[in-house]
PDB file of N, CA and C in Angstrom:
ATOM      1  N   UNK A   1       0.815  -1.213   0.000  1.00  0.00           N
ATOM      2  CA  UNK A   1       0.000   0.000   0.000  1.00  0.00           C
ATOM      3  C   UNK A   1       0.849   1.263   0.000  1.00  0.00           C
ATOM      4  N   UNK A   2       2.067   1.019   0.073  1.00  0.00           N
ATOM      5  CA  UNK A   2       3.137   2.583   0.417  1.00  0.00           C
ATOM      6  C   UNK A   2       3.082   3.090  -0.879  1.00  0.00           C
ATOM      7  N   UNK A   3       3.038   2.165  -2.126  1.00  0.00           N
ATOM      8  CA  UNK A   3       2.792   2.746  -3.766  1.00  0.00           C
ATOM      9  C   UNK A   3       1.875   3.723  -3.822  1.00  0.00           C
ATOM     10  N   UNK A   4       0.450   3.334  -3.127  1.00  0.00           N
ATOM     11  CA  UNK A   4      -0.492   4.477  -3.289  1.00  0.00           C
ATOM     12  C   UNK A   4      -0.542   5.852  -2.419  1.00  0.00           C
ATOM     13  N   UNK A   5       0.361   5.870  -1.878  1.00  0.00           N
ATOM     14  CA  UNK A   5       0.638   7.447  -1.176  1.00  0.00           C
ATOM     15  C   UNK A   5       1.123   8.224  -2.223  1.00  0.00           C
ATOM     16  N   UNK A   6       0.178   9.051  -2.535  1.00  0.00           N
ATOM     17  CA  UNK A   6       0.644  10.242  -3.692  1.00  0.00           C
ATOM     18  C   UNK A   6       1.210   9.798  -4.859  1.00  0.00           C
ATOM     19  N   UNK A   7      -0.368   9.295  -5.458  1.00  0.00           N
ATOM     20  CA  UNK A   7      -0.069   8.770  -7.058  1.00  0.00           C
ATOM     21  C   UNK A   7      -0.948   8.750  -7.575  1.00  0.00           C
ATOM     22  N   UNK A   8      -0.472   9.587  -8.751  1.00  0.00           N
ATOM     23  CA  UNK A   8      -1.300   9.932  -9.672  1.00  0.00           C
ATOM     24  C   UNK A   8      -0.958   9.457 -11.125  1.00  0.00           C
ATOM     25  N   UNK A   9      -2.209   9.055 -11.572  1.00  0.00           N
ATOM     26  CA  UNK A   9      -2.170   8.342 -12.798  1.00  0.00           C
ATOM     27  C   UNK A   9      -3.433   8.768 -13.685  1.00  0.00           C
ATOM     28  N   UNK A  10      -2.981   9.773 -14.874  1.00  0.00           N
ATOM     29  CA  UNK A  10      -4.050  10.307 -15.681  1.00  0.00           C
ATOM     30  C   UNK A  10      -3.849   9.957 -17.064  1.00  0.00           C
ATOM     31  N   UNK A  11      -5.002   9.923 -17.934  1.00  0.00           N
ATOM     32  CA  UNK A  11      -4.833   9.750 -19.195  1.00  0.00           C
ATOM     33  C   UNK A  11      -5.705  11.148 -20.119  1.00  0.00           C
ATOM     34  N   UNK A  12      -4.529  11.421 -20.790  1.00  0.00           N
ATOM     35  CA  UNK A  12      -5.388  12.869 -21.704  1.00  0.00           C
ATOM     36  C   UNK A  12      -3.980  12.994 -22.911  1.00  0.00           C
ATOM     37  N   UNK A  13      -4.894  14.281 -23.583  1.00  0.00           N
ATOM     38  CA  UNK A  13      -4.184  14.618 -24.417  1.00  0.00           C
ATOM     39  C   UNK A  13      -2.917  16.145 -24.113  1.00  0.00           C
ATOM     40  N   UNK A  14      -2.171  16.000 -24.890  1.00  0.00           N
ATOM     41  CA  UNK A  14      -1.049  17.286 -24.145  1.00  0.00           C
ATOM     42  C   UNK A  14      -1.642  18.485 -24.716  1.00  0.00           C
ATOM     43  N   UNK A  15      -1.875  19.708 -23.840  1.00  0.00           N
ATOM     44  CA  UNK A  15      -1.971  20.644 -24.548  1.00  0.00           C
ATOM     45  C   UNK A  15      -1.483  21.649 -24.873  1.00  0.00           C
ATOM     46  N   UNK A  16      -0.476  21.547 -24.656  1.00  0.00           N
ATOM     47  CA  UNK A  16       0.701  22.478 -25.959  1.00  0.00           C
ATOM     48  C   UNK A  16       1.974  22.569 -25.549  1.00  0.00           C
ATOM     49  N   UNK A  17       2.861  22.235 -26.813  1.00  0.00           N
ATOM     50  CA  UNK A  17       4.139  22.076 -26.778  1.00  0.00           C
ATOM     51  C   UNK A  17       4.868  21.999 -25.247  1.00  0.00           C
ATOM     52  N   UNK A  18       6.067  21.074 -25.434  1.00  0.00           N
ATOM     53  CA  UNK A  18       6.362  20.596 -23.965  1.00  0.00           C
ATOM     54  C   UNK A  18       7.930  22.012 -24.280  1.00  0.00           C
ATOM     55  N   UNK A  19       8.251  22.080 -22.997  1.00  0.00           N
ATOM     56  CA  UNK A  19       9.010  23.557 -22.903  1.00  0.00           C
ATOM     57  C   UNK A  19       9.854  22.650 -22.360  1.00  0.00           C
ATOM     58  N   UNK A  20      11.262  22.353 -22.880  1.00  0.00           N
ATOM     59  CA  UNK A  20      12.657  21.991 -22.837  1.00  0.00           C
ATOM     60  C   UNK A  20      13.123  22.756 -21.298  1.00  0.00           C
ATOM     61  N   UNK A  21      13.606  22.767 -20.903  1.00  0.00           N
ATOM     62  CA  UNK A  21      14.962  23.855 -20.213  1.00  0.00           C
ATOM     63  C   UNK A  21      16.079  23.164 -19.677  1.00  0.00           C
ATOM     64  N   UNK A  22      17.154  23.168 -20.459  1.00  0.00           N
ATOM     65  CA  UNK A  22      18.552  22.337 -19.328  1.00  0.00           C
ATOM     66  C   UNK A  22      19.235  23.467 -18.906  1.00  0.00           C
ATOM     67  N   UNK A  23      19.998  22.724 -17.657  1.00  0.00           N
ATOM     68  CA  UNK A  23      20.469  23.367 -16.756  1.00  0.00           C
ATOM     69  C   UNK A  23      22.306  22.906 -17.198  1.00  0.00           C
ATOM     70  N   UNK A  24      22.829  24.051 -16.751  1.00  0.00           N
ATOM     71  CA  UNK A  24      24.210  23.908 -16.414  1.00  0.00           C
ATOM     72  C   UNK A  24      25.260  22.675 -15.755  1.00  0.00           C
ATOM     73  N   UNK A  25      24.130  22.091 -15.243  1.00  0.00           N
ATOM     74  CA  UNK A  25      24.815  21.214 -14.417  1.00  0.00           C
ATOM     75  C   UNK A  25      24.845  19.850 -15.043  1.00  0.00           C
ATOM     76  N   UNK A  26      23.920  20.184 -16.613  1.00  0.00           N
ATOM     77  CA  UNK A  26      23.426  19.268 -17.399  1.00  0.00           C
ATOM     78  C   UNK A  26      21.742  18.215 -16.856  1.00  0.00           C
ATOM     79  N   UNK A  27      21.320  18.758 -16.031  1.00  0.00           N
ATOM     80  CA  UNK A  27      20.160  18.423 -15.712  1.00  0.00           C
ATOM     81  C   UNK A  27      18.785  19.096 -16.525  1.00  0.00           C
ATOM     82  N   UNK A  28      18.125  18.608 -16.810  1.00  0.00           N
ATOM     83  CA  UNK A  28      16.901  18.598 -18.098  1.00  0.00           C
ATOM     84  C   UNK A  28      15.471  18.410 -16.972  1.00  0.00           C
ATOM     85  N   UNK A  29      14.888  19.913 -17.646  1.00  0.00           N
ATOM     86  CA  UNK A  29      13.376  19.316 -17.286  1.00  0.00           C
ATOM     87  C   UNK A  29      12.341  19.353 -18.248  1.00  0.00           C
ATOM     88  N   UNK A  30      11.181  18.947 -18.429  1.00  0.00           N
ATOM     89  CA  UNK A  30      10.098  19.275 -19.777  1.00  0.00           C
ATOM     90  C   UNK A  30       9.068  19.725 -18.581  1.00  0.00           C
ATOM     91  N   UNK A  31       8.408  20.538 -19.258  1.00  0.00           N
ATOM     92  CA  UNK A  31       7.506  21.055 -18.514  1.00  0.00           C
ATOM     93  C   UNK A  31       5.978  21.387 -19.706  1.00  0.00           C
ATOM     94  N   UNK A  32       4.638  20.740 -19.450  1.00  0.00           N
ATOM     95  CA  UNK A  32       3.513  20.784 -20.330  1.00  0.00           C
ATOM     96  C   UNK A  32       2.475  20.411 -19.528  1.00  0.00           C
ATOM     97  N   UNK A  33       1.556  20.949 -20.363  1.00  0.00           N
ATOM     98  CA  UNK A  33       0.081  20.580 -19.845  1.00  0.00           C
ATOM     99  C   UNK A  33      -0.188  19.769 -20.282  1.00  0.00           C
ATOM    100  N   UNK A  34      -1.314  18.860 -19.539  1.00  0.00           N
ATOM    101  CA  UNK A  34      -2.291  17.785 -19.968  1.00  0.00           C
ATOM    102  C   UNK A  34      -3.647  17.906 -19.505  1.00  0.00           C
ATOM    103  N   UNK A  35      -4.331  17.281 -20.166  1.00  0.00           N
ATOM    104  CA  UNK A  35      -5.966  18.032 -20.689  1.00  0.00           C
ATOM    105  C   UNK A  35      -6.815  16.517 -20.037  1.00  0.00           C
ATOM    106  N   UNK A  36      -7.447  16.406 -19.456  1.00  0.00           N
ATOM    107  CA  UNK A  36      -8.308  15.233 -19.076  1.00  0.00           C
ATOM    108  C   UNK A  36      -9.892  15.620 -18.943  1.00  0.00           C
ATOM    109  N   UNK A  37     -10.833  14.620 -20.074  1.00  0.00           N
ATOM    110  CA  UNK A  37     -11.919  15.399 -19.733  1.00  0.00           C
ATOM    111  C   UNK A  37     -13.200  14.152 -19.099  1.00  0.00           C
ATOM    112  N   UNK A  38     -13.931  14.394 -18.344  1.00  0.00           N
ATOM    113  CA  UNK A  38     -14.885  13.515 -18.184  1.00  0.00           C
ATOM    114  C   UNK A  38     -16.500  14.167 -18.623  1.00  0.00           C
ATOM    115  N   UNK A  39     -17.271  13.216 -18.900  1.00  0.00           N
ATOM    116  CA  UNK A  39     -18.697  13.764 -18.890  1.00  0.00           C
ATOM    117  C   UNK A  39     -19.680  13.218 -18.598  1.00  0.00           C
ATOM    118  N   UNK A  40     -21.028  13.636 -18.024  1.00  0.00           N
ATOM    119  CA  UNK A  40     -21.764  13.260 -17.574  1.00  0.00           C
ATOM    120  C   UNK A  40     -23.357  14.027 -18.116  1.00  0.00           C
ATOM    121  N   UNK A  41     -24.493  13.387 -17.550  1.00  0.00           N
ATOM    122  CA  UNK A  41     -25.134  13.864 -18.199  1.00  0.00           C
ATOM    123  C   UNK A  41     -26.605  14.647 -16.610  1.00  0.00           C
ATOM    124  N   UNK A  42     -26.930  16.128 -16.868  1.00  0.00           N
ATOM    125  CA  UNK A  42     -27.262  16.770 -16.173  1.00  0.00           C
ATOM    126  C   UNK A  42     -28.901  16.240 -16.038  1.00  0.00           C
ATOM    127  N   UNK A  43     -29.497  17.408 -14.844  1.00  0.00           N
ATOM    128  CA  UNK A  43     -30.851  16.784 -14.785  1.00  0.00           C
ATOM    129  C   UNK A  43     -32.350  16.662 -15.770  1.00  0.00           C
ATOM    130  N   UNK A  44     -31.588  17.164 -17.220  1.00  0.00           N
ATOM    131  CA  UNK A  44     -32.039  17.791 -17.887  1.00  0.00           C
ATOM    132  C   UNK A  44     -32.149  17.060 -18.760  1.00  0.00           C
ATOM    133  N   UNK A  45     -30.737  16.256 -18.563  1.00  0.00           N
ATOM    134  CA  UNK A  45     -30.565  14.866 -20.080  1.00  0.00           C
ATOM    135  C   UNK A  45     -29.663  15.162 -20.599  1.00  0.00           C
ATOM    136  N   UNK A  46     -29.101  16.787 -20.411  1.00  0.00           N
ATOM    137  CA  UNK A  46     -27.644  17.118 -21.596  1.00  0.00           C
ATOM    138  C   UNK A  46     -26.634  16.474 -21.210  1.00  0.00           C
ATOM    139  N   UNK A  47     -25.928  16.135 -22.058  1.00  0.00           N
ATOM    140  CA  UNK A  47     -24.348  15.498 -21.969  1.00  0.00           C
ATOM    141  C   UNK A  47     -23.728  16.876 -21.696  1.00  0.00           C
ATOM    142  N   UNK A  48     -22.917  16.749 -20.110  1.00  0.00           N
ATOM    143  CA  UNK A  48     -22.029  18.120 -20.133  1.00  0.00           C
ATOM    144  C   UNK A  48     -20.583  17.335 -20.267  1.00  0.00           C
ATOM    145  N   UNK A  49     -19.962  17.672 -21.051  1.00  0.00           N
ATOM    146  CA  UNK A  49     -17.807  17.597 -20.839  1.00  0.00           C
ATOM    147  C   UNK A  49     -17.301  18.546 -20.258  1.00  0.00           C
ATOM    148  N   UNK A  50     -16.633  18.240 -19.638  1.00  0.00           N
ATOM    149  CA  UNK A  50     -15.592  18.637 -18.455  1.00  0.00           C
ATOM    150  C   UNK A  50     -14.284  18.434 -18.441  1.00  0.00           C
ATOM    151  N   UNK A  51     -13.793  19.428 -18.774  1.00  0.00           N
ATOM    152  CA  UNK A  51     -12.211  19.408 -18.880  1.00  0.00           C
ATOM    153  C   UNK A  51     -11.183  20.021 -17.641  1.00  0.00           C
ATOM    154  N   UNK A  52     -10.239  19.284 -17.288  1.00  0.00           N
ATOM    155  CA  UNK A  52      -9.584  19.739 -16.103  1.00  0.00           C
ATOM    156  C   UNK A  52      -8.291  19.714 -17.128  1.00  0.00           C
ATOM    157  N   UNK A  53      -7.331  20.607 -16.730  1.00  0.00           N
ATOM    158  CA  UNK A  53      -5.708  20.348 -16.736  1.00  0.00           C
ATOM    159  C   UNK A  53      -5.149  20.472 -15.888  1.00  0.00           C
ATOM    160  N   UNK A  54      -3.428  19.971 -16.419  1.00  0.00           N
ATOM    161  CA  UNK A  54      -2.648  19.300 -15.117  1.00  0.00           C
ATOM    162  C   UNK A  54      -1.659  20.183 -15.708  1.00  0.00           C
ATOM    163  N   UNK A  55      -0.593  20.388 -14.697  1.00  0.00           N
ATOM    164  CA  UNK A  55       0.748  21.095 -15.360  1.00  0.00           C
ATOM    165  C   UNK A  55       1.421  19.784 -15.157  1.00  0.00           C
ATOM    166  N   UNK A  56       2.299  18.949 -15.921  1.00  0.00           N
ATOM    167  CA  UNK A  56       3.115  17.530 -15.176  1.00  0.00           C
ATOM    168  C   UNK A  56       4.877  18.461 -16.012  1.00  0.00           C
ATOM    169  N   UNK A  57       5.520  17.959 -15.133  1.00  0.00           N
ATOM    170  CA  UNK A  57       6.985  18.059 -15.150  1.00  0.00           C
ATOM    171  C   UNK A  57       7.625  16.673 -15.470  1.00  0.00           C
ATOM    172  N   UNK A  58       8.517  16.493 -16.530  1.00  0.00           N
ATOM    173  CA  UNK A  58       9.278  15.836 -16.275  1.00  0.00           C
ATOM    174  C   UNK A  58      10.899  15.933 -16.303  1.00  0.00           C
ATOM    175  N   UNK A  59      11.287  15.159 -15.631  1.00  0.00           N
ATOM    176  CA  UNK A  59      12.842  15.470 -15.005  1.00  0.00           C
ATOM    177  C   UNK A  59      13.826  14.279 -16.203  1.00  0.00           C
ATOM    178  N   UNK A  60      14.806  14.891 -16.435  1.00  0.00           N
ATOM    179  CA  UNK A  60      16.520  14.075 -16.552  1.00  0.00           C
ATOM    180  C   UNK A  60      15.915  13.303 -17.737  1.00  0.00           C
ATOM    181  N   UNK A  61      16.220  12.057 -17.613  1.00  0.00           N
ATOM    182  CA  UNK A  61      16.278  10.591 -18.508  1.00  0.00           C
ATOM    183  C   UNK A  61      14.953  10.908 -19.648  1.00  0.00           C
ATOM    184  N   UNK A  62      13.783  10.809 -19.088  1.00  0.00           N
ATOM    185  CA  UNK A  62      12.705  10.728 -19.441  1.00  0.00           C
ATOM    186  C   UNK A  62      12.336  12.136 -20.481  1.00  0.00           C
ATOM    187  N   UNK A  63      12.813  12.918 -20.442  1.00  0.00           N
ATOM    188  CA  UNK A  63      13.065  14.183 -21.140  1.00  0.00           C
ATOM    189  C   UNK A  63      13.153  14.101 -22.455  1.00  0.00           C
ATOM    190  N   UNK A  64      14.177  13.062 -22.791  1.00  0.00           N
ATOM    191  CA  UNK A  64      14.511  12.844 -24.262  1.00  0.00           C
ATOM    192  C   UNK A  64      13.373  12.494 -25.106  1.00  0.00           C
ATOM    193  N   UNK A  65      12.785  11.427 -24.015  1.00  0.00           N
ATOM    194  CA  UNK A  65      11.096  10.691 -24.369  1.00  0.00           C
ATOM    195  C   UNK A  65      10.291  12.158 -24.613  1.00  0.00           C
ATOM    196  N   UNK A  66      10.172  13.176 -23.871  1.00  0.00           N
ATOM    197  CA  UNK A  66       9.050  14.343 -23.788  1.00  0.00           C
ATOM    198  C   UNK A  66       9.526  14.765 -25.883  1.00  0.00           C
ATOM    199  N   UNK A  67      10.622  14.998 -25.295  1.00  0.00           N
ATOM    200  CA  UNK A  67      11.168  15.989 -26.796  1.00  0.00           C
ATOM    201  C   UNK A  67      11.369  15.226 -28.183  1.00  0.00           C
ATOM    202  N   UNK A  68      11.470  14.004 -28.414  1.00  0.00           N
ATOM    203  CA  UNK A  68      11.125  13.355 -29.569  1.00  0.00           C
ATOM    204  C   UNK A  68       9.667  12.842 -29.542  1.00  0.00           C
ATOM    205  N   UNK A  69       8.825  12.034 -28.851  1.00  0.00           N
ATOM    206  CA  UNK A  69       7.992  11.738 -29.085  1.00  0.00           C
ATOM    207  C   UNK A  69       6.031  12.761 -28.687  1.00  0.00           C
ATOM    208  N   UNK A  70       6.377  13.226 -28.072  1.00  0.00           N
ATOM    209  CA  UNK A  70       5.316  13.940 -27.284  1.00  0.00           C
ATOM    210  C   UNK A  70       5.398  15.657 -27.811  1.00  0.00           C
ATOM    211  N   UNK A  71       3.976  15.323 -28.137  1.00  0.00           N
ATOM    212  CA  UNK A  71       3.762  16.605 -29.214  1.00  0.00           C
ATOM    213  C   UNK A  71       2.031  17.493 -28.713  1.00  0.00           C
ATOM    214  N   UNK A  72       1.670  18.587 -28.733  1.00  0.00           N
ATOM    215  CA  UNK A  72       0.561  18.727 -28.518  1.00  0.00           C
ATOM    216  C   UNK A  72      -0.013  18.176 -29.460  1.00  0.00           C
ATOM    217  N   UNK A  73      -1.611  17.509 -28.349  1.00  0.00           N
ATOM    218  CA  UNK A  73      -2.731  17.078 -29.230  1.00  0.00           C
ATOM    219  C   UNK A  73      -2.519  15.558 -28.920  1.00  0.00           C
ATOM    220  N   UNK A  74      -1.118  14.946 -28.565  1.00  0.00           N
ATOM    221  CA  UNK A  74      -0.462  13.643 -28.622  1.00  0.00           C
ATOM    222  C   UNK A  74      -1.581  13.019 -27.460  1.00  0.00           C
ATOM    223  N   UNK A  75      -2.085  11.463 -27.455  1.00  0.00           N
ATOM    224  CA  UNK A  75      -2.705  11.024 -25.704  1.00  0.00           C
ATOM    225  C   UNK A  75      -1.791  10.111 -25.082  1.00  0.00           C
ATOM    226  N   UNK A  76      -1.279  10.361 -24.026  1.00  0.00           N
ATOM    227  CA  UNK A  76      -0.491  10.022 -23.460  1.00  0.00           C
ATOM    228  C   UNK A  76      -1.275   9.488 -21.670  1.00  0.00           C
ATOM    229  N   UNK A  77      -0.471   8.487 -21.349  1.00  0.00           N
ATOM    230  CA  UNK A  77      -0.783   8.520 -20.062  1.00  0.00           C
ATOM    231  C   UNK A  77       0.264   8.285 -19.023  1.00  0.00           C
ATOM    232  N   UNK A  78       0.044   9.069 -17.944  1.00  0.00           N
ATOM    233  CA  UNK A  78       1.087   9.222 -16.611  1.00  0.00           C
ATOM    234  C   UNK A  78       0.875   8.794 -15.952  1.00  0.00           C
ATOM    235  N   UNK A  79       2.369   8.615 -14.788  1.00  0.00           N
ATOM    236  CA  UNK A  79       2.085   8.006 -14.057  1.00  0.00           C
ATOM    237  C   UNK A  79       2.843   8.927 -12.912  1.00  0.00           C
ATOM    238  N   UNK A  80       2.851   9.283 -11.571  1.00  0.00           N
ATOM    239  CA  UNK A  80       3.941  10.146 -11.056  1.00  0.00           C
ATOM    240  C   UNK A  80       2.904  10.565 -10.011  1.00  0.00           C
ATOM    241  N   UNK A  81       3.388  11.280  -9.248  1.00  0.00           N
ATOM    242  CA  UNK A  81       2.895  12.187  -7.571  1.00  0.00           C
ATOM    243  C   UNK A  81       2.734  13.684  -7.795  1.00  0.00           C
ATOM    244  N   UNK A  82       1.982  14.002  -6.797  1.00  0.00           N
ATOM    245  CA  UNK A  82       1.632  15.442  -6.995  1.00  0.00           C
ATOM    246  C   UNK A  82       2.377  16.171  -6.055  1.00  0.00           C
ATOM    247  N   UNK A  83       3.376  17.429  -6.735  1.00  0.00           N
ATOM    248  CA  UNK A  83       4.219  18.556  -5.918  1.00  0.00           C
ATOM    249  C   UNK A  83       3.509  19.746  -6.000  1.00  0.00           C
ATOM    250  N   UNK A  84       3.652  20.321  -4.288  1.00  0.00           N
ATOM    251  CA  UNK A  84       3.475  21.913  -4.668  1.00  0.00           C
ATOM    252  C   UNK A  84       4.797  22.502  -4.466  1.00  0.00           C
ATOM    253  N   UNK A  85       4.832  23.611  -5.495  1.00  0.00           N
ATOM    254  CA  UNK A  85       5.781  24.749  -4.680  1.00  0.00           C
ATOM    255  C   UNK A  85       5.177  26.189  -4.563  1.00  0.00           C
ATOM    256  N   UNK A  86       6.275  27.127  -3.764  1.00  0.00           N
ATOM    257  CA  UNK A  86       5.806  28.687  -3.737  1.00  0.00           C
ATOM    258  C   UNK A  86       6.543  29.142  -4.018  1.00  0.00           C
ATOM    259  N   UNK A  87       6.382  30.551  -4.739  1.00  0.00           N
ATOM    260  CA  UNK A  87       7.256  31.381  -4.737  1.00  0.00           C
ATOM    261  C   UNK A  87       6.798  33.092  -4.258  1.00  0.00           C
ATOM    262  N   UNK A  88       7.829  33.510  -3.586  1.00  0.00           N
ATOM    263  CA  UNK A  88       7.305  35.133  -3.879  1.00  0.00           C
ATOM    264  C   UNK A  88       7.421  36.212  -4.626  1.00  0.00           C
ATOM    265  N   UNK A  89       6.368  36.456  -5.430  1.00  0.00           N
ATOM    266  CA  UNK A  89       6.698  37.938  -6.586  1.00  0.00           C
ATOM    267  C   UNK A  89       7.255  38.866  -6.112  1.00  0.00           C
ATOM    268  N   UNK A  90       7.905  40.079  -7.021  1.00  0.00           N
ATOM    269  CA  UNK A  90       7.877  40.827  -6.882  1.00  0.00           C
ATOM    270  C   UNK A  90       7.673  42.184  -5.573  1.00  0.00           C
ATOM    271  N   UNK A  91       6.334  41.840  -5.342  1.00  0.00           N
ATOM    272  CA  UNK A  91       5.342  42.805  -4.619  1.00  0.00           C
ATOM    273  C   UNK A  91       5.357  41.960  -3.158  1.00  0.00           C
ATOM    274  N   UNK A  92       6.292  40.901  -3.315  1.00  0.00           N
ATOM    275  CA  UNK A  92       6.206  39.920  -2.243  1.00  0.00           C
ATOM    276  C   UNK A  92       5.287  38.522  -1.843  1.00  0.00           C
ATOM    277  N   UNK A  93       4.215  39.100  -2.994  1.00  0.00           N
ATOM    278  CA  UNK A  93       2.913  37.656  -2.766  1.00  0.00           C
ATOM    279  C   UNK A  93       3.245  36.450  -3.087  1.00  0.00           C
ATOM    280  N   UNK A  94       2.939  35.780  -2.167  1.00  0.00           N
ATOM    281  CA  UNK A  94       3.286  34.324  -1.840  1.00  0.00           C
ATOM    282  C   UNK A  94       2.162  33.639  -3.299  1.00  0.00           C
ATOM    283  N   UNK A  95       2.640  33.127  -3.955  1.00  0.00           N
ATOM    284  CA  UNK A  95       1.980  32.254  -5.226  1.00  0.00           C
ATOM    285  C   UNK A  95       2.504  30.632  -4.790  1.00  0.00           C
ATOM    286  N   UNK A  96       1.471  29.899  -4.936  1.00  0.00           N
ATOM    287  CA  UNK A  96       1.671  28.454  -4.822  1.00  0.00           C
ATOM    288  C   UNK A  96       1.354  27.716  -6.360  1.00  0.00           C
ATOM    289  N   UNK A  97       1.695  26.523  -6.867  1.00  0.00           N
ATOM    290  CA  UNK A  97       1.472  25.964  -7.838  1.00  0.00           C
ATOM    291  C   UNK A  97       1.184  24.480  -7.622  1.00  0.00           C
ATOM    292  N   UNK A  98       0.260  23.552  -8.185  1.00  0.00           N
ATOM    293  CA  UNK A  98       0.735  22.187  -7.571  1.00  0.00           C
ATOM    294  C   UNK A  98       0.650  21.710  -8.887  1.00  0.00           C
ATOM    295  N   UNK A  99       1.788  20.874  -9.275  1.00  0.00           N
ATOM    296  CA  UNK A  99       1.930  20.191 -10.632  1.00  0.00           C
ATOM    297  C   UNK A  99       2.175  18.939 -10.280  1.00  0.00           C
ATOM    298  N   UNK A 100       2.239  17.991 -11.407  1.00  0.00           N
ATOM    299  CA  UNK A 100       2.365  16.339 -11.240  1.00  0.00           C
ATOM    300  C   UNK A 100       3.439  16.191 -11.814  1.00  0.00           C
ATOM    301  N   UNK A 101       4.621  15.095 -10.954  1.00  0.00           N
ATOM    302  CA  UNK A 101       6.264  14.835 -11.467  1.00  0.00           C
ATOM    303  C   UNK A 101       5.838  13.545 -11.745  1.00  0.00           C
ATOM    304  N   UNK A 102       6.160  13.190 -12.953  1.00  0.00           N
ATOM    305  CA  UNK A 102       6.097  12.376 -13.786  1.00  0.00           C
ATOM    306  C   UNK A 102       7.210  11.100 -13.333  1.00  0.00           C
ATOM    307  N   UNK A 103       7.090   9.976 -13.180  1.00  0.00           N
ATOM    308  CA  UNK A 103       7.518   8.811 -13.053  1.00  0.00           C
ATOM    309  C   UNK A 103       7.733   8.074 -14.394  1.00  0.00           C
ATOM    310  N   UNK A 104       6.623   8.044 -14.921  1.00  0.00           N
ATOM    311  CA  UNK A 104       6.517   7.200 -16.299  1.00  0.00           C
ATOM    312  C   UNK A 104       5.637   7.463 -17.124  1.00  0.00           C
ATOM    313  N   UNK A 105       5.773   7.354 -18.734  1.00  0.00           N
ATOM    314  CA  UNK A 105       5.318   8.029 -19.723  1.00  0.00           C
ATOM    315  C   UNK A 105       4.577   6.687 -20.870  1.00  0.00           C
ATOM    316  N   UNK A 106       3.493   6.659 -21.285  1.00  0.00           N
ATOM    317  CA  UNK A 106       3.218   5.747 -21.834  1.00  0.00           C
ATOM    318  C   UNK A 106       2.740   6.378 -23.316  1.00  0.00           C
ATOM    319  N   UNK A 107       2.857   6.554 -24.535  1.00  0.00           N
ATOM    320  CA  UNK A 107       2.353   7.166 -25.608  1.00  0.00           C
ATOM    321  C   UNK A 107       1.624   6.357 -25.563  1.00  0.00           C
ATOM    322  N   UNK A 108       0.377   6.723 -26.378  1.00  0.00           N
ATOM    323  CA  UNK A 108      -1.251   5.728 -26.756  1.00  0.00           C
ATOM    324  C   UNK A 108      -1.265   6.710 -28.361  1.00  0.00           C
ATOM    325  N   UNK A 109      -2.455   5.916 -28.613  1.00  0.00           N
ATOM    326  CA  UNK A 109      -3.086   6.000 -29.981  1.00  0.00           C
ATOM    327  C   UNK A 109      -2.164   5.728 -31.149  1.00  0.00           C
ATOM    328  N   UNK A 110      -2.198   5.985 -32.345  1.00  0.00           N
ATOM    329  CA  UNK A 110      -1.198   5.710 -33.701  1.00  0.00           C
ATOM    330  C   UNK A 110       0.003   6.373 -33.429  1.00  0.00           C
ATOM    331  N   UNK A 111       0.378   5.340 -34.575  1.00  0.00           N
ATOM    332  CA  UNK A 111       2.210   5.946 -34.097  1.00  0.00           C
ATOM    333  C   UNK A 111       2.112   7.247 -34.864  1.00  0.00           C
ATOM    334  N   UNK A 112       1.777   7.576 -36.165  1.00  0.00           N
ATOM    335  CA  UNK A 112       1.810   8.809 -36.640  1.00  0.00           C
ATOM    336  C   UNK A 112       1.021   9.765 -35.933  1.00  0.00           C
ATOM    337  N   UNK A 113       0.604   9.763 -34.968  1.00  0.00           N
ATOM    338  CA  UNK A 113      -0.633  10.709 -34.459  1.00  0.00           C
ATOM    339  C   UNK A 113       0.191  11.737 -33.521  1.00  0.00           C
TER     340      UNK A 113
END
């Protein structure tokens, strides 16, 4: 049961281009959104869709995987834990973010897709 402490596992499509950045020290991160939608249907009878996104990070090794294969629009599914961090602006305001660090990367659908 220690696996399921802070794990997250989503399936969606990316939504837009994954953002490279290496570091000096030679350490690599990708950083992109992913789009997950569910739907249901209201008291009315309409089908509503529902779209949430995720910010997911990925670190080092797995990077190479983000930047050749993973493209917006691509469906992919993750696997990895959820981080927050903070930072303070400018003006001093405390901003928090919580994104998902990626463990493992699975491409889905056609290979040309």
């Amino acid at each position: 049961m220690r696996n399921l402490r802070n794990s997250v596992t989503l399936i969606g499509r990316v939504g837009k281009e994954p953002k490279i950045v290496n570091f000096e020290n030679g350490g690599r991160i990708a950083n992109f959104s992913l789009a997950t939608s569910d739907s249901y249907r209201n008291k009315a009878g309409e089908k509503i869709e529902e779209t949430q996104w995720h910010n997911l990070v990925v670190r080092n090794g797995m990077v190479k995987i983000v930047e050749d294969f993973v493209k917006k629009g691509k469906e992919i599914a993750i696997e990895g834990k959820l981080v927050t961090r903070s930072w303070d602006d400018k003006e001093g305001n405390k901003h928090y973010v919580t994104e998902v660090l990626v463990n493992d990367i699975l491409l889905l659908g056609r290979k040309d897709s």
